[in-house]
C-alpha atoms as a PDB file:
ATOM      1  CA  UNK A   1      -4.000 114.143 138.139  1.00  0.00           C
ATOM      2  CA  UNK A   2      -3.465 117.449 138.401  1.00  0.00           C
ATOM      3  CA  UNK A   3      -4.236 118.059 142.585  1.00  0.00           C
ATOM      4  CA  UNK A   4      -1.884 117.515 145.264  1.00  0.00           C
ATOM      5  CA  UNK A   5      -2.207 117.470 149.293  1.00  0.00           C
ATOM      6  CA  UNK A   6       0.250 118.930 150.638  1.00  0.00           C
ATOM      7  CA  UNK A   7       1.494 116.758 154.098  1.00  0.00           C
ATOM      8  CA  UNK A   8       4.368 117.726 156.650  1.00  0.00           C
ATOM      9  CA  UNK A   9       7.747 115.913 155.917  1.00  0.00           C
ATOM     10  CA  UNK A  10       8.949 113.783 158.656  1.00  0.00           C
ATOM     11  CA  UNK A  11      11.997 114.917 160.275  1.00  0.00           C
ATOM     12  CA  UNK A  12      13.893 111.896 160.832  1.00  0.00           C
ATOM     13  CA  UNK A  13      17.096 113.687 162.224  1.00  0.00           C
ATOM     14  CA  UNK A  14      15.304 116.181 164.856  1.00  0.00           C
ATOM     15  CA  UNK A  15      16.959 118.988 163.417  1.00  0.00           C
ATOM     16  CA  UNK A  16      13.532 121.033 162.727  1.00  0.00           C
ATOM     17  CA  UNK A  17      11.669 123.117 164.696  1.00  0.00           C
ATOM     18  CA  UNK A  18       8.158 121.844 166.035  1.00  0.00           C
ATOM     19  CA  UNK A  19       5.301 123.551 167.523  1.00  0.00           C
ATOM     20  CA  UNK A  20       3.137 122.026 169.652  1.00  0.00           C
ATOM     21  CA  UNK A  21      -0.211 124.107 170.697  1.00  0.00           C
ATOM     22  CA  UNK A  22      -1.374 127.921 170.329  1.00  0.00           C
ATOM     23  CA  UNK A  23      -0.489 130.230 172.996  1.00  0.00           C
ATOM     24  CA  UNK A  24      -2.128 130.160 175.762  1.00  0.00           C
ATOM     25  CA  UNK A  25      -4.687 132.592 175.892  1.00  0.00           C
ATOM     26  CA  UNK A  26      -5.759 132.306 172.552  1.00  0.00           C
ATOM     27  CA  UNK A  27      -9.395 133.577 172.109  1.00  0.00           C
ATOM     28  CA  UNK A  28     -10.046 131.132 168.591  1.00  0.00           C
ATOM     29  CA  UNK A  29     -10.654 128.209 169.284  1.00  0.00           C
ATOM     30  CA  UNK A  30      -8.190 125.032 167.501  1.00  0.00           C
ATOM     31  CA  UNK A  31     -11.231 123.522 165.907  1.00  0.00           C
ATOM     32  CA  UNK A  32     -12.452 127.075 164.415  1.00  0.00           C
ATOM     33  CA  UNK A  33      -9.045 126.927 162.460  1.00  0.00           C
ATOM     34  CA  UNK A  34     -10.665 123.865 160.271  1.00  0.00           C
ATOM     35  CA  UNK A  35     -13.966 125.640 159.600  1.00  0.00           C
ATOM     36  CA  UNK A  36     -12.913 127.903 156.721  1.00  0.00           C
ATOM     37  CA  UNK A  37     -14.236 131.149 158.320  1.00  0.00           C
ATOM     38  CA  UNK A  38     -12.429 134.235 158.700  1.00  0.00           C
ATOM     39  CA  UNK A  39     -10.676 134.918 162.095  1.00  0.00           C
ATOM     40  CA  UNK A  40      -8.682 137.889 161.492  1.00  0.00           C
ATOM     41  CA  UNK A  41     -10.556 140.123 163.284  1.00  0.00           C
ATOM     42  CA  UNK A  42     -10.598 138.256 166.109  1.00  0.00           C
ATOM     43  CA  UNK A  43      -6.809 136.773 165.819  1.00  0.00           C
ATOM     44  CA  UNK A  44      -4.579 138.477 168.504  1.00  0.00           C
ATOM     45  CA  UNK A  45      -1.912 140.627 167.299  1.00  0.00           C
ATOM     46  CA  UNK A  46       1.303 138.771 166.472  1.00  0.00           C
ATOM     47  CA  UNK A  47       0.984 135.924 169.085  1.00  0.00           C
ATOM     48  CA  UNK A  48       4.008 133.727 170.508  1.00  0.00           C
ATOM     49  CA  UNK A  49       3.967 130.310 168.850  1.00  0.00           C
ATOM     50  CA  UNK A  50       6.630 128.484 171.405  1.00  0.00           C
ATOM     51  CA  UNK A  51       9.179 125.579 169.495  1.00  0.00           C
ATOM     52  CA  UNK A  52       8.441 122.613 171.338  1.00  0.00           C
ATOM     53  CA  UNK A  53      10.176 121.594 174.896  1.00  0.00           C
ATOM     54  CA  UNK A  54       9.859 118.105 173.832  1.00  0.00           C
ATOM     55  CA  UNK A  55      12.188 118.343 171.014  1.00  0.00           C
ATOM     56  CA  UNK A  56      15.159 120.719 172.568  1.00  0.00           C
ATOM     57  CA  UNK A  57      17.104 119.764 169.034  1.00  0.00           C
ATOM     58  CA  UNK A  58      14.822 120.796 166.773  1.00  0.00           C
ATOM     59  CA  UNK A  59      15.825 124.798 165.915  1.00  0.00           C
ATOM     60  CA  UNK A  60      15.877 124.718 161.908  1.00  0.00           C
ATOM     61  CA  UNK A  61      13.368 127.127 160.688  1.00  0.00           C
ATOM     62  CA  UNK A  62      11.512 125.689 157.638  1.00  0.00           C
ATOM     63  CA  UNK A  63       9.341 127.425 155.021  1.00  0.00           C
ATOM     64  CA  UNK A  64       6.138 124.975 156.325  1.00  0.00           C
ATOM     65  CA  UNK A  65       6.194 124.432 160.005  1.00  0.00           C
ATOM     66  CA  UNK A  66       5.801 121.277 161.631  1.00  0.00           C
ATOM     67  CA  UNK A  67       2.426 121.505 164.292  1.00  0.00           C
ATOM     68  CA  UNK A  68       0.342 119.409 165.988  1.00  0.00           C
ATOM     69  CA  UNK A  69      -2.845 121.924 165.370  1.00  0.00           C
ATOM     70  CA  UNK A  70      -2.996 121.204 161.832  1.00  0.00           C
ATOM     71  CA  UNK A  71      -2.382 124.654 160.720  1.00  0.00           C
ATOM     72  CA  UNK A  72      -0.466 126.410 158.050  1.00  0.00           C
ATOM     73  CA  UNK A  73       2.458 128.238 160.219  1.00  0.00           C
ATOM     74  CA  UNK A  74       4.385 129.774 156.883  1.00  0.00           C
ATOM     75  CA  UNK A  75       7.711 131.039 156.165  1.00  0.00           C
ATOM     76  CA  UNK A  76       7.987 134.901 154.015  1.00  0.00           C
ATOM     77  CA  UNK A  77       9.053 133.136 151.194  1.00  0.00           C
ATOM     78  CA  UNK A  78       5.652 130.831 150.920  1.00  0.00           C
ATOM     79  CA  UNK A  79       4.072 133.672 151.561  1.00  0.00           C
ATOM     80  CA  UNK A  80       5.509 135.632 148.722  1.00  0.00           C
ATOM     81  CA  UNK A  81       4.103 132.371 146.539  1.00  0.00           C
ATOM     82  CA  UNK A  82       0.287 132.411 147.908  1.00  0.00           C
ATOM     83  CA  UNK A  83      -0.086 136.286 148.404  1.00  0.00           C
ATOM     84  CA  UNK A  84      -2.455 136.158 145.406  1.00  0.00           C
ATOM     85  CA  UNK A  85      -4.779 133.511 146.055  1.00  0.00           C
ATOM     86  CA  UNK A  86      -7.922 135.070 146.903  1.00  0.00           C
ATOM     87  CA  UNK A  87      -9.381 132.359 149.481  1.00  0.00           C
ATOM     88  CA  UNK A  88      -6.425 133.530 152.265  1.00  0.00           C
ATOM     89  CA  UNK A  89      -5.947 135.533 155.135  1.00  0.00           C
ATOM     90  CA  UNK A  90      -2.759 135.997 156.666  1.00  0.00           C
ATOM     91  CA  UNK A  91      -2.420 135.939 160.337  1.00  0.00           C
ATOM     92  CA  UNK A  92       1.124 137.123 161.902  1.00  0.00           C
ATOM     93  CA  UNK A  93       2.912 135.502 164.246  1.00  0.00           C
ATOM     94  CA  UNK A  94       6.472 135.386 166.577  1.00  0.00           C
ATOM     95  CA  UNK A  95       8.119 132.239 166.400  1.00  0.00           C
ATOM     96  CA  UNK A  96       9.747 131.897 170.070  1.00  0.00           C
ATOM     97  CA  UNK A  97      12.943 129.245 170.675  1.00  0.00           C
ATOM     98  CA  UNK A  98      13.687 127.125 173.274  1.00  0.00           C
ATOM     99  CA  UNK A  99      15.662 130.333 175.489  1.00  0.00           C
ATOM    100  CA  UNK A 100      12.331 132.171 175.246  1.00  0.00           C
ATOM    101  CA  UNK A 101      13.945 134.295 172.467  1.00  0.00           C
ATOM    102  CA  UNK A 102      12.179 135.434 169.450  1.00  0.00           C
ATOM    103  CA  UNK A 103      13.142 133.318 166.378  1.00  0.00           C
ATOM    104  CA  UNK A 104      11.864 135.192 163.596  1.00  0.00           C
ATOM    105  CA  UNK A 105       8.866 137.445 163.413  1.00  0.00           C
ATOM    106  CA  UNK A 106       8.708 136.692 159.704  1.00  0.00           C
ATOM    107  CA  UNK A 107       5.746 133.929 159.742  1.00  0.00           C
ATOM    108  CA  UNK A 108       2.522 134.037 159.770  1.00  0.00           C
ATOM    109  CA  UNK A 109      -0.436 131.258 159.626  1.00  0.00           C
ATOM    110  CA  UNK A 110      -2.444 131.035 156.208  1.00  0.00           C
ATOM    111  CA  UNK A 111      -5.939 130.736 156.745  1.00  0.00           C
ATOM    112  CA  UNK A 112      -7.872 129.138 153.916  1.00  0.00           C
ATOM    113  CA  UNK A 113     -11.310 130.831 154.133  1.00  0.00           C
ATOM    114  CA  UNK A 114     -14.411 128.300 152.935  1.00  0.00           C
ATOM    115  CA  UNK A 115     -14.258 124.396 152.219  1.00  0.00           C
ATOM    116  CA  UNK A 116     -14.450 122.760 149.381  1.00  0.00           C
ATOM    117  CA  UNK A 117     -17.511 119.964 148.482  1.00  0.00           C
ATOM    118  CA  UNK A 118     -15.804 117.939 145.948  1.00  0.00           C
ATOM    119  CA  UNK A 119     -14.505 114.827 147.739  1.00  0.00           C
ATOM    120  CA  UNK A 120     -15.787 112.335 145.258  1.00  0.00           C
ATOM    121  CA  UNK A 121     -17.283 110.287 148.405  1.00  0.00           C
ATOM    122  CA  UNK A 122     -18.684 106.707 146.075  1.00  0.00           C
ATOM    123  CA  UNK A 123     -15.509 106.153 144.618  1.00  0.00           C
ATOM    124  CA  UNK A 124     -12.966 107.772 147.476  1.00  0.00           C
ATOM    125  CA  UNK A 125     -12.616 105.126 150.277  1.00  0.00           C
ATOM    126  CA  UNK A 126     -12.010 105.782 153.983  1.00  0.00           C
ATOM    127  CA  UNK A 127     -13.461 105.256 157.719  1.00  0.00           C
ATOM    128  CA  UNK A 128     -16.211 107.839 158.647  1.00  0.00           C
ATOM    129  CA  UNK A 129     -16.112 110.175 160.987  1.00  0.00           C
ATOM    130  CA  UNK A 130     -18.123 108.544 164.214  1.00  0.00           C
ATOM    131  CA  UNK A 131     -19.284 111.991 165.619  1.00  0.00           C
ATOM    132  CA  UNK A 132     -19.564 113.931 161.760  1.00  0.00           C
ATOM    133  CA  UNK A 133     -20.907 111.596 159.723  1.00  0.00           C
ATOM    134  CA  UNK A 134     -20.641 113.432 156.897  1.00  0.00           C
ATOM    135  CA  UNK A 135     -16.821 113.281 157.522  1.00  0.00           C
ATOM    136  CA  UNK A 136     -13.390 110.911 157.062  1.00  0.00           C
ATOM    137  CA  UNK A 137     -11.896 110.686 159.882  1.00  0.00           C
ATOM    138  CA  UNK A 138      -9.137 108.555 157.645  1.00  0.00           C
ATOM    139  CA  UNK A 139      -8.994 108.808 153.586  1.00  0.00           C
ATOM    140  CA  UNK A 140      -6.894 105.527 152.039  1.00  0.00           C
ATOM    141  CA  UNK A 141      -8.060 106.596 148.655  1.00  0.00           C
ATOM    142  CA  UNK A 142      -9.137 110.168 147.746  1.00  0.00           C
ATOM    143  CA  UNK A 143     -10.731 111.179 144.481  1.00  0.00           C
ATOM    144  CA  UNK A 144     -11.711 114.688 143.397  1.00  0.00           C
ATOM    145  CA  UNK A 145     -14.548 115.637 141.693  1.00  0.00           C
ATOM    146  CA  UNK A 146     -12.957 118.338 139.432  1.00  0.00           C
ATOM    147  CA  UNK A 147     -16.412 119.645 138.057  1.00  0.00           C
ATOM    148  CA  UNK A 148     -16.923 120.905 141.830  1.00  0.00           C
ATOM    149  CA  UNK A 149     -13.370 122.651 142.037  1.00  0.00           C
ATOM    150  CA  UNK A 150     -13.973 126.594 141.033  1.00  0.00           C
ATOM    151  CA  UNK A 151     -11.745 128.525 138.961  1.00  0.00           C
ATOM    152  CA  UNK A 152      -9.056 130.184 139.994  1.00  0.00           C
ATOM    153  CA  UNK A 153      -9.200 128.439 143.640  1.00  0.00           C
ATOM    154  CA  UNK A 154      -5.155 126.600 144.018  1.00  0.00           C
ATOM    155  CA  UNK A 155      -5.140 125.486 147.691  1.00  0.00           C
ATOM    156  CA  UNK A 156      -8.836 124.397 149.418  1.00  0.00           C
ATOM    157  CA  UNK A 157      -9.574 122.384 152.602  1.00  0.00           C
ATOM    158  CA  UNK A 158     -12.168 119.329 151.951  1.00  0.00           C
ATOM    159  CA  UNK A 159     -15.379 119.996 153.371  1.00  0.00           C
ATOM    160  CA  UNK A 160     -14.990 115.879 154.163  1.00  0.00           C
ATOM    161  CA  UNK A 161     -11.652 116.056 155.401  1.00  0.00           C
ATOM    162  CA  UNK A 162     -10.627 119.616 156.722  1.00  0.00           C
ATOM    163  CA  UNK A 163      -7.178 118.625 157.872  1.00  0.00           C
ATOM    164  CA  UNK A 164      -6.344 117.516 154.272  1.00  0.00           C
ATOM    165  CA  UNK A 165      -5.030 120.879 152.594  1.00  0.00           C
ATOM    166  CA  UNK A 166      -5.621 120.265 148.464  1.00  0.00           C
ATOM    167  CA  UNK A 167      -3.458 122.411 145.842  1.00  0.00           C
ATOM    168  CA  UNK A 168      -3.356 122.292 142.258  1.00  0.00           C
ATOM    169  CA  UNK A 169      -0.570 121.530 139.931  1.00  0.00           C
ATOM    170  CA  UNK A 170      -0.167 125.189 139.319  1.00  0.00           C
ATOM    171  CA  UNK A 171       1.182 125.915 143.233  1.00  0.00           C
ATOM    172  CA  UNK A 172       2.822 122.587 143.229  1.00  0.00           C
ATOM    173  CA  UNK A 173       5.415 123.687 140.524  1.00  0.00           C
ATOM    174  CA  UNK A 174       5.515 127.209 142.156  1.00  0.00           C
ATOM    175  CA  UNK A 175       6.601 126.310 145.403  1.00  0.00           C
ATOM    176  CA  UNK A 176       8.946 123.648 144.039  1.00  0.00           C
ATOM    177  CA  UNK A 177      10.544 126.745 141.619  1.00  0.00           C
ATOM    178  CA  UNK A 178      11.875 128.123 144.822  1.00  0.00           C
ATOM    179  CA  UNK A 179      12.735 125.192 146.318  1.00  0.00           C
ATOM    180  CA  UNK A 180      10.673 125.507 149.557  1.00  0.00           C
ATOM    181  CA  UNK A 181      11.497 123.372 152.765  1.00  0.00           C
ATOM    182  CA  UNK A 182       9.337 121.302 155.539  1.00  0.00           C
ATOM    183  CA  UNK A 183       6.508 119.661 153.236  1.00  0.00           C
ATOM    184  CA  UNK A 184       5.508 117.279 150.584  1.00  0.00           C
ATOM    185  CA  UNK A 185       3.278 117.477 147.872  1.00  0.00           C
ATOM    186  CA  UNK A 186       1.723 113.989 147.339  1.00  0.00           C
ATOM    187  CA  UNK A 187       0.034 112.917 144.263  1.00  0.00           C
ATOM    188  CA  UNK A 188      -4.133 112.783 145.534  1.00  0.00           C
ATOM    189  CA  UNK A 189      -3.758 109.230 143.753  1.00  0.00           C
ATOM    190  CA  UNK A 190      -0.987 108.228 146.275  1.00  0.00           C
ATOM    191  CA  UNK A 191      -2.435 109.421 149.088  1.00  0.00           C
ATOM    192  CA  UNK A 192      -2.973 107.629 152.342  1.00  0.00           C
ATOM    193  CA  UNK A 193      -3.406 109.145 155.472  1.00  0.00           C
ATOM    194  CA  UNK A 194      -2.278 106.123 157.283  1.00  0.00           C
ATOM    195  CA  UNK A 195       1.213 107.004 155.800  1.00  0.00           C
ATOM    196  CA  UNK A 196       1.090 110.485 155.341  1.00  0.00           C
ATOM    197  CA  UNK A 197       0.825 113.438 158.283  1.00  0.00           C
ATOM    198  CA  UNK A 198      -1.244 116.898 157.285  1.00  0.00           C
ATOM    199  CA  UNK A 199       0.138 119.757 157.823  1.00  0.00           C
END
């Protein structure tokens, strides 16, 4: 298979830093971050994203940031990789430590704009979503239907699943070129989301 969904690597030795909400005051709304619309005209200018109080060790910045939201919070160097994919927007952000301090001002959050309806749903296997019906709310086997994948689209949110962020081979060996930190890329055949967390 040639499609990939790209989870958060656990950080077993607490060494990495985590994020835990948006700041407060944020005008979007978390679930709007799942729909695939646009939000840069309504995203504040470079926001604080605070690393979390719960995990005073964790101060390693990674090139995919682990969150609790579910979003894409991405180092200049991923950025560099996905600059040319044509279903992003790039929204700035400050990354603020555990003194209050700014950490870097290099990352921003990659917003994938639309979602994808090509979750082969008779042979992909999972527990419905109670309240969206026409949603997983847990995937044990996910299969693609490639016919529905356009051209030229590398990284795409399932319309069935939009926490589950989809890439194609063609990103997966990009990023791993550069040897990027804070994620996995997971064969679509191997993945569970019992075992594995989204991004």
């Amino acid at each position: 298979m040639d499609y990939f969904v790209l989870a958060r690597k656990v950080d077993e030795s607490g060494v990495m830093a985590h994020i835990d909400s948006h700041p407060d005051g944020m005008p979007i709304k978390k679930y709007e971050f799942f729909k695939g619309i646009s939000l840069k005209n309504r995203f504040p200018e470079n926001p604080e994203y605070h690393f979390s109080l719960d995990e005073p060790g964790g101060r390693k910045l990674v090139d995919l940031h682990s969150n609790r939201m579910g979003i894409l919070i991405i180092s200049k160097k991923f950025k560099e990789i996905i600059s040319n994919e044509t279903n992003l927007e790039f929204l700035p952000i400050k990354l603020i430590n555990h003194r209050k301090k700014v950490a870097s001002v290099d990352y921003t959050i990659a917003n994938i704009v639309g979602l994808l309806d090509c979750m082969d749903s008779a042979q992909s296997i999972g527990r419905q979503d109670p309240f969206f019906p026409d949603r997983f709310s847990r995937i044990n086997k996910l299969v693609i239907d490639e016919k529905k994948v356009p051209d030229g689209i590398n990284i795409f949110r399932l319309k069935q699943s939009p926490s589950t962020v989809i890439i194609k081979r063609v990103l997966k060996e990009k990023i791993e070129a550069v040897g990027l930190e804070g994620h996995l890329c997971v064969p679509i055949e191997e993945f569970d989301s019992a075992y594995y967390i989204g991004v």
